[in-house]
N, C-alpha and C. Protein backbone atom coordinates (compact mmCIF):
# COMPACT_ATOMS: atom_id res chain seq x y z
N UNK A 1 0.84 -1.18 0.00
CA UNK A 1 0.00 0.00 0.00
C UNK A 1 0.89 1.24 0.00
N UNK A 2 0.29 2.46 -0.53
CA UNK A 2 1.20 3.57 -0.40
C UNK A 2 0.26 5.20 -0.06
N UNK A 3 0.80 6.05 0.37
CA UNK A 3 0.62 7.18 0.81
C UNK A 3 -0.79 7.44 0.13
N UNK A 4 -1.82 8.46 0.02
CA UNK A 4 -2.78 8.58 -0.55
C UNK A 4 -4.01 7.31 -0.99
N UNK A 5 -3.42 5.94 -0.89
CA UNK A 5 -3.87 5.18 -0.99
C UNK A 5 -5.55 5.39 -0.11
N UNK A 6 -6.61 4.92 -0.61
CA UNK A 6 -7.55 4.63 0.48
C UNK A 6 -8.20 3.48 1.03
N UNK A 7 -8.26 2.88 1.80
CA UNK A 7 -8.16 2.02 2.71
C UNK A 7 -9.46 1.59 3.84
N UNK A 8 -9.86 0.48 4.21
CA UNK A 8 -10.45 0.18 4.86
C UNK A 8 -9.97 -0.77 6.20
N UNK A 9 -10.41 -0.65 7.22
CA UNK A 9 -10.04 -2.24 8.47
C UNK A 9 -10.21 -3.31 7.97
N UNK A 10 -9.98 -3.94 8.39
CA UNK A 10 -10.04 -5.71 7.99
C UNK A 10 -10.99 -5.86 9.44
N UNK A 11 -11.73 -6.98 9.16
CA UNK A 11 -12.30 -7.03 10.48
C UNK A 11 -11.91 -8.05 11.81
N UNK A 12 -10.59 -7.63 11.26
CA UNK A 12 -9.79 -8.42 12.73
C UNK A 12 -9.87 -6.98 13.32
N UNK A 13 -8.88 -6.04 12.74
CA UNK A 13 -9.19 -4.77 13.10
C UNK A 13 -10.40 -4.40 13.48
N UNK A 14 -11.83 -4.07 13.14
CA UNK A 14 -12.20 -4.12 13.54
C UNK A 14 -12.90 -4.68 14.99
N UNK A 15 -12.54 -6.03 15.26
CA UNK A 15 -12.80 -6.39 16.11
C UNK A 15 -11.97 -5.69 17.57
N UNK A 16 -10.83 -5.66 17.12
CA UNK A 16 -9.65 -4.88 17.92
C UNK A 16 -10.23 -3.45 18.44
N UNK A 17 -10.81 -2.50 17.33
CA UNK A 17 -10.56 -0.76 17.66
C UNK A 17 -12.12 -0.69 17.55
N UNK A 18 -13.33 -1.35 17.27
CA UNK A 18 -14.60 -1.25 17.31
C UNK A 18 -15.18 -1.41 16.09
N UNK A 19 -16.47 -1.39 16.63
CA UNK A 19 -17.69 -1.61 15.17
C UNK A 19 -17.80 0.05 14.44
N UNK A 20 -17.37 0.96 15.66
CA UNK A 20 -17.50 2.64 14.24
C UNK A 20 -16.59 2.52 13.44
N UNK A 21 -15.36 1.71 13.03
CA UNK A 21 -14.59 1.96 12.14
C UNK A 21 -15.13 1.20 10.68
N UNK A 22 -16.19 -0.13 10.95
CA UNK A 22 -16.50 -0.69 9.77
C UNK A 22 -17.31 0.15 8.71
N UNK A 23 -16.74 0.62 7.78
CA UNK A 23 -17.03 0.93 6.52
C UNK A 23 -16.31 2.38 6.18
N UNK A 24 -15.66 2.25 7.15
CA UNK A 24 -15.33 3.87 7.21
C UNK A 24 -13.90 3.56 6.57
N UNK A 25 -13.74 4.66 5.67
CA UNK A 25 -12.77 4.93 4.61
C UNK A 25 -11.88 5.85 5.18
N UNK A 26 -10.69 5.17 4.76
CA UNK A 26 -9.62 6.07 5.22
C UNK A 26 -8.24 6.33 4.11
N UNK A 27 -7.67 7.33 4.92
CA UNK A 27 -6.15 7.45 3.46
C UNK A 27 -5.23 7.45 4.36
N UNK A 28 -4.22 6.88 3.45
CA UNK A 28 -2.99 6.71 4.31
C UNK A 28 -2.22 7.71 4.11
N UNK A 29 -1.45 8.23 5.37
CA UNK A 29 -0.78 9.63 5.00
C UNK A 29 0.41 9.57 5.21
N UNK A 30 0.93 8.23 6.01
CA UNK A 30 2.48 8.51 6.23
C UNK A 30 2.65 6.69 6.21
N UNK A 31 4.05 6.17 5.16
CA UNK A 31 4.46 4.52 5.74
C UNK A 31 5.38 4.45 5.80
N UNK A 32 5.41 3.61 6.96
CA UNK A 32 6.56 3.43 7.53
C UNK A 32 7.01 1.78 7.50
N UNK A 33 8.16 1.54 7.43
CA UNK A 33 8.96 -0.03 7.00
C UNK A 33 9.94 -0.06 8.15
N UNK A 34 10.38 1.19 8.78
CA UNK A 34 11.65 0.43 10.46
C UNK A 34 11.44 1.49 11.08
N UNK A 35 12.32 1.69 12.35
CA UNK A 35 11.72 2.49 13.30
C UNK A 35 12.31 3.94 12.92
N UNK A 36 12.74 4.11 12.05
CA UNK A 36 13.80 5.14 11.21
C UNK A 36 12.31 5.66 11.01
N UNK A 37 11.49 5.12 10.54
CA UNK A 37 10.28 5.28 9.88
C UNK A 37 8.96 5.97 10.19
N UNK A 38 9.00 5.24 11.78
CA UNK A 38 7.73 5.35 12.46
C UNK A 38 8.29 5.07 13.66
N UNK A 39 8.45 6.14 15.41
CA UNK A 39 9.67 5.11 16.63
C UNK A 39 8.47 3.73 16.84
N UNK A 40 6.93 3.87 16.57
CA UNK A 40 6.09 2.79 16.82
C UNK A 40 6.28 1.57 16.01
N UNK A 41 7.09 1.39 15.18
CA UNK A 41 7.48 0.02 14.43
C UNK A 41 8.46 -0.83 14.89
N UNK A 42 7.33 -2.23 15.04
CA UNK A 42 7.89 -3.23 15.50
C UNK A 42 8.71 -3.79 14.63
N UNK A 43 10.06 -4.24 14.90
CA UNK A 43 11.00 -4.47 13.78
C UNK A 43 10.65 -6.03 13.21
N UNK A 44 10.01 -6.63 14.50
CA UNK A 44 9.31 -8.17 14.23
C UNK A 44 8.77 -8.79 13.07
N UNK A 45 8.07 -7.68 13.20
CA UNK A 45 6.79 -7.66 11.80
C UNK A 45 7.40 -7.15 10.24
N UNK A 46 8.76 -6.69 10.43
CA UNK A 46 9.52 -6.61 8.68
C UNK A 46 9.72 -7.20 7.87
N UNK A 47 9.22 -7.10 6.58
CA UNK A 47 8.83 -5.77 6.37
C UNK A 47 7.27 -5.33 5.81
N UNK A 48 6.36 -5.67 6.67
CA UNK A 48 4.83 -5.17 6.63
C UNK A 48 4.87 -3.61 7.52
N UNK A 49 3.98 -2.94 6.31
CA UNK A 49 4.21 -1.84 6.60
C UNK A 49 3.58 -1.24 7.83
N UNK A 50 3.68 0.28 8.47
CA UNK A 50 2.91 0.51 9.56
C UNK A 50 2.54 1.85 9.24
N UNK A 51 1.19 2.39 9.00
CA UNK A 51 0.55 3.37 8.43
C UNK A 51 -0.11 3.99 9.39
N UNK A 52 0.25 5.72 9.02
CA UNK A 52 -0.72 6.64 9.99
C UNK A 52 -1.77 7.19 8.89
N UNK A 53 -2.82 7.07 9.18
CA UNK A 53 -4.03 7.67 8.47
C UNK A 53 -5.14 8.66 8.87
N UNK A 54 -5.63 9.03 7.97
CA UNK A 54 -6.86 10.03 8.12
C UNK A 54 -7.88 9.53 7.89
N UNK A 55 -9.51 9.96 8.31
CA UNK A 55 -10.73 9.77 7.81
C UNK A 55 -10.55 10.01 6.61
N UNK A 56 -11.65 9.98 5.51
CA UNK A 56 -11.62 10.54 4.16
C UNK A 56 -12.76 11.48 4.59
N UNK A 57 -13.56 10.92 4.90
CA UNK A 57 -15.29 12.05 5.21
C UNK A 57 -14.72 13.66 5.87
N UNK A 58 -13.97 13.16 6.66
CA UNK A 58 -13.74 14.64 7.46
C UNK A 58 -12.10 15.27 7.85
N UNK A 59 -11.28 14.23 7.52
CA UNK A 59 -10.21 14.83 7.19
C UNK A 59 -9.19 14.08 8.67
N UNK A 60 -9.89 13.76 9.48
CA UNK A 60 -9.59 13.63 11.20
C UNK A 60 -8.47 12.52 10.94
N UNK A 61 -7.28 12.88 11.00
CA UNK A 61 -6.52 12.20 11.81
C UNK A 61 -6.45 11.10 13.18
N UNK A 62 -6.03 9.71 12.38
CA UNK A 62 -6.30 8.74 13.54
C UNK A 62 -5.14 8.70 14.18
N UNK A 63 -5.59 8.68 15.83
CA UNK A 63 -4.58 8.60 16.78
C UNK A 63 -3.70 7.42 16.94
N UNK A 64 -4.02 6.41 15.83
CA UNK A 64 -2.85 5.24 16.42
C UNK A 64 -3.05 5.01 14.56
N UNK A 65 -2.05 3.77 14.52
CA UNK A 65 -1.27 3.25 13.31
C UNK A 65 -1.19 2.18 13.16
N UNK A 66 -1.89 1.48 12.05
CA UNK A 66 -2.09 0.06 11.59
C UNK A 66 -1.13 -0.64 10.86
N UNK A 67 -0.94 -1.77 10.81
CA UNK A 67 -0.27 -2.72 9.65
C UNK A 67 -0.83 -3.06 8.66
N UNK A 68 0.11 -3.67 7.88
CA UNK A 68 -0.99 -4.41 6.51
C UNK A 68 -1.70 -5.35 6.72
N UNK A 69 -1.72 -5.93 7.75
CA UNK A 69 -2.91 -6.81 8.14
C UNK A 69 -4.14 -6.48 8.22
N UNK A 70 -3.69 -5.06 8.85
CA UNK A 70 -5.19 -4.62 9.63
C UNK A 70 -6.32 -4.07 8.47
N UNK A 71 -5.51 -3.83 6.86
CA UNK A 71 -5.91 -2.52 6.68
C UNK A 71 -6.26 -3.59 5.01
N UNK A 72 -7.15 -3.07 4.17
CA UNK A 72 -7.16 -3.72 2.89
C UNK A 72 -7.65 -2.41 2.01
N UNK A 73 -7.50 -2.47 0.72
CA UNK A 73 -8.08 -1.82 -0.38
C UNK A 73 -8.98 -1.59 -0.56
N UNK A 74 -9.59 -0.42 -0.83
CA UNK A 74 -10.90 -0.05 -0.98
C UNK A 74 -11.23 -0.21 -2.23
């Protein structure tokens, strides 16, 4: 996935951060691959990426940062 990309939870994620995030569209605004990257990247998980994103509807910045697991193609 890459920057501008837009994006949805997977519903593991979902299950994790709640039911308001299902359907809700998001863009990715920053990725990160090591802790050079993001200091929140687990080096474990390399190299799946770790993404900070925005709503699309309203612009809002999400307070935490997903993997490629969490997150699929819209």
């Amino acid at each position: 996935m890459r920057k501008n990309q837009k994006v949805v939870m997977t519903n593991e994620a979902i299950e994790n951060y709640g039911e308001q995030w299902r359907d809700v569209v998001l863009v990715i605004t920053h990725v990160a691959h090591s802790k050079a990257d993001h200091p929140g990247y687990d080096e474990g998980v390399s190299p799946q990426g770790l993404y900070d994103l925005k709503r699309e509807d309203n612009d809002e910045e999400l307070n935490m940062s997903l993997y490629d697991w969490e997150l699929k193609k819209v």
